[in-house]
N, C-alpha and C. Protein backbone atom coordinates (compact mmCIF):
# COMPACT_ATOMS: atom_id res chain seq x y z
N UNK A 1 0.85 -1.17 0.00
CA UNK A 1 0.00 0.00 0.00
C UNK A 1 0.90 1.23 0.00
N UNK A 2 0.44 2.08 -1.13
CA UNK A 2 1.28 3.10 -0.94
C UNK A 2 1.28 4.17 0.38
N UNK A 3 2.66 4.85 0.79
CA UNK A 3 2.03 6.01 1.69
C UNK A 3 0.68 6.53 1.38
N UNK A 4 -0.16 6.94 2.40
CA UNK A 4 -1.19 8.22 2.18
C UNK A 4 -2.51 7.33 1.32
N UNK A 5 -2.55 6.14 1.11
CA UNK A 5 -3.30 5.58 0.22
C UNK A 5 -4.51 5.14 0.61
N UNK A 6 -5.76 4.99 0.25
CA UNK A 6 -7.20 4.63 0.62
C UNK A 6 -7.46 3.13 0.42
N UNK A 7 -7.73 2.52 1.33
CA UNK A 7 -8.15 1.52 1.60
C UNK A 7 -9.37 1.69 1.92
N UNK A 8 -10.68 0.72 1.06
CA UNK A 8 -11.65 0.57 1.59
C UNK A 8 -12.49 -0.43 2.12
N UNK A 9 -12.74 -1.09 2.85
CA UNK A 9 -12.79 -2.75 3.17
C UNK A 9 -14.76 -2.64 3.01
N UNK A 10 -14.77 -4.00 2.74
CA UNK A 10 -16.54 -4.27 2.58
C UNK A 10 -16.67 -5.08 2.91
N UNK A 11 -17.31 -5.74 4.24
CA UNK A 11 -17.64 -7.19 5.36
C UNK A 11 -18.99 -7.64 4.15
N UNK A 12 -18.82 -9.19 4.02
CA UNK A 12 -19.73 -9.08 3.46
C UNK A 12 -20.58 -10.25 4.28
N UNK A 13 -21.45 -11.13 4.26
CA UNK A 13 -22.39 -12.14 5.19
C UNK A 13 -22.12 -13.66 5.13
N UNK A 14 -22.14 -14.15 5.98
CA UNK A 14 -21.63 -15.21 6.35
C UNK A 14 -21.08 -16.22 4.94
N UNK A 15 -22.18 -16.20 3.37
CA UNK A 15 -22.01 -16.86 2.84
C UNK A 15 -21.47 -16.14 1.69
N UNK A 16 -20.90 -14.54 1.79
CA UNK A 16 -20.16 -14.10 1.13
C UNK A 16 -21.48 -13.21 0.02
N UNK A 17 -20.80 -12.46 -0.49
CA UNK A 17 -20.99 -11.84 -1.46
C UNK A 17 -21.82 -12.50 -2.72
N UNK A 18 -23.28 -12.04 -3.38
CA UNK A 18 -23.56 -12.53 -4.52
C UNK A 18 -23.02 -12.73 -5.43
N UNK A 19 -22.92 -13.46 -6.26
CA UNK A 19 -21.94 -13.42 -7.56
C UNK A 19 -21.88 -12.05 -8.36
N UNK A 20 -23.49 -11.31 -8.86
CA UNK A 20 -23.62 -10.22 -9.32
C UNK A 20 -23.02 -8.84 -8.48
N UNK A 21 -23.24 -9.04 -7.13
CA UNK A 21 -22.88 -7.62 -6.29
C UNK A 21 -21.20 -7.95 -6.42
N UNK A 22 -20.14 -9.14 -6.14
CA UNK A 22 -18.80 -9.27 -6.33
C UNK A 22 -18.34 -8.84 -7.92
N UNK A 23 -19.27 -9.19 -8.83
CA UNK A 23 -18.84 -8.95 -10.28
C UNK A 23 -19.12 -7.50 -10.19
N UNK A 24 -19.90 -7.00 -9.99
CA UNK A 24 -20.01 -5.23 -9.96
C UNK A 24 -18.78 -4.04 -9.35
N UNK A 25 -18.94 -5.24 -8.32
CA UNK A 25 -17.50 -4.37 -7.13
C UNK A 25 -16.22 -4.45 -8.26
N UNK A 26 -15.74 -5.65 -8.89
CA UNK A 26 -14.56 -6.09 -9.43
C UNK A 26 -15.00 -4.91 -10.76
N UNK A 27 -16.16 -5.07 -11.67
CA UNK A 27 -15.69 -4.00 -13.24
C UNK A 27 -15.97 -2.57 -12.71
N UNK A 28 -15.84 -1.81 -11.28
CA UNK A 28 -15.92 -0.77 -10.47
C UNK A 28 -14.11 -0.36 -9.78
N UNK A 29 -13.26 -1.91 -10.60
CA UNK A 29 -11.70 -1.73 -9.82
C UNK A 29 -11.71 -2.07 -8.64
N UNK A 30 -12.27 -2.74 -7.65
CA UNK A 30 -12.40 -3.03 -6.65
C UNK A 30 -11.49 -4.30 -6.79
N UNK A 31 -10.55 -4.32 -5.53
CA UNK A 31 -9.49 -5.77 -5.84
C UNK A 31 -10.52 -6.65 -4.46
N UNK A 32 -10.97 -7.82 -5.16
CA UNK A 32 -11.51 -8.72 -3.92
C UNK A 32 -10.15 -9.39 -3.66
N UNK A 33 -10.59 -9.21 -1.73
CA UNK A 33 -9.90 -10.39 -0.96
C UNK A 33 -10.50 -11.46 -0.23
N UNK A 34 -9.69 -12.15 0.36
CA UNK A 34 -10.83 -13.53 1.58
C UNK A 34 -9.79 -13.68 2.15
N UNK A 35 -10.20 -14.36 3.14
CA UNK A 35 -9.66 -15.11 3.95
C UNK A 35 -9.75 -16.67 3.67
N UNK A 36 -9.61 -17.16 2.81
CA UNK A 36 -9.76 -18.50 2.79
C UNK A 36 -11.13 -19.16 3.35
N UNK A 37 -10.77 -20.10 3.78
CA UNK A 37 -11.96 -21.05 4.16
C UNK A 37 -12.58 -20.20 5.54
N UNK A 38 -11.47 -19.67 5.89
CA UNK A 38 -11.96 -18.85 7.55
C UNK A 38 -13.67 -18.32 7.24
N UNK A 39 -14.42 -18.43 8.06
CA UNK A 39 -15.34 -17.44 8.53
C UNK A 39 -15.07 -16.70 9.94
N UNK A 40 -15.45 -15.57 9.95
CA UNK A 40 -15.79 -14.73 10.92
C UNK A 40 -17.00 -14.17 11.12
N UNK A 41 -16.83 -13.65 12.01
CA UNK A 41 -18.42 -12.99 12.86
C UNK A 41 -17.87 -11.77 12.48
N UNK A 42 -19.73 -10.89 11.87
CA UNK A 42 -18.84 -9.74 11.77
C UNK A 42 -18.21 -8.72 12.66
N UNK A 43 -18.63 -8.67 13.40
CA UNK A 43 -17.58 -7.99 14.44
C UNK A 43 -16.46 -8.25 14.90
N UNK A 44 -16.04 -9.75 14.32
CA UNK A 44 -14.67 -10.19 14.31
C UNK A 44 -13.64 -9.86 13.13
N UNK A 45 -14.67 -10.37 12.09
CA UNK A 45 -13.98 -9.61 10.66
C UNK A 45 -13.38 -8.09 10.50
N UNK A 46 -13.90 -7.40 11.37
CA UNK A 46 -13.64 -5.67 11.21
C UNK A 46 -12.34 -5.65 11.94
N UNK A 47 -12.08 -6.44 13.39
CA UNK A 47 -10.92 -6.06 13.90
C UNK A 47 -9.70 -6.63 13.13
N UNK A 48 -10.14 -8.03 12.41
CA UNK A 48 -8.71 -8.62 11.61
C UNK A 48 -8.64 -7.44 10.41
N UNK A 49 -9.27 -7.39 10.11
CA UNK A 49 -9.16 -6.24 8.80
C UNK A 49 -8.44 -5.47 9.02
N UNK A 50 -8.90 -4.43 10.06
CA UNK A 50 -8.65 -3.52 10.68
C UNK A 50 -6.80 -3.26 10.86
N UNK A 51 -6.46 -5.12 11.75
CA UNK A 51 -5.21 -5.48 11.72
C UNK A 51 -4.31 -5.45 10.47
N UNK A 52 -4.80 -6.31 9.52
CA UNK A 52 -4.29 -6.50 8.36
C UNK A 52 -3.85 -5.08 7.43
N UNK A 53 -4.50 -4.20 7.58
CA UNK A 53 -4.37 -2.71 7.11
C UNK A 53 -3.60 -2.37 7.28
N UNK A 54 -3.46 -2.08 8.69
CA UNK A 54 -2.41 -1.41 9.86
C UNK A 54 -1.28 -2.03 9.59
N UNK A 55 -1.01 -3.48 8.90
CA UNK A 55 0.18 -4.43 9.36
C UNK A 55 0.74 -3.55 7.90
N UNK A 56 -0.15 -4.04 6.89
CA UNK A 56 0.14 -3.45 5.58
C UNK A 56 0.76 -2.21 5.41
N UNK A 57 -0.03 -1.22 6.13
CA UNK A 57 0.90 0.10 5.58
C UNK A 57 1.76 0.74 7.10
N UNK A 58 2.52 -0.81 7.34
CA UNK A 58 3.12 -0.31 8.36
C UNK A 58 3.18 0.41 9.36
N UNK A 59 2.02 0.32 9.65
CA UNK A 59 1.30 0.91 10.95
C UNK A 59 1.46 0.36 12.27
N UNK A 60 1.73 -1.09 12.28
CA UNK A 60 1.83 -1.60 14.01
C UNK A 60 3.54 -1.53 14.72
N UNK A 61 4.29 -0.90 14.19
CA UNK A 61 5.31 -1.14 15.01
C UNK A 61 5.97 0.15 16.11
């Protein structure tokens, strides 16, 4: 992630994203991510995110 750069994260429901609402996000430039097989609760998902950001643009040390 570059310095100064926008990150925007989108939680989506337990069984993920519709095919049509993920295809919209993606021809909008949107880069999808996952977590693999993981599920989370969403109020769990926001703090890993949250982490993962921070780790990314070198934010936790």
């Amino acid at each position: 992630m570059a310095p100064g750069g926008r990150v925007s994260v989108f939680i989506g429901p337990e069984g993920g994203f519709p095919a049509e609402e993920a295809q919209t996000a993606r021809d909008a430039g949107l880069l999808a991510v996952g977590l693999g097989s993981r599920i989370l609760r969403t109020e769990t998902a926001a703090i890993a995110v949250c982490a993962i950001v921070m780790y990314e643009a070198g934010q936790l040390g």
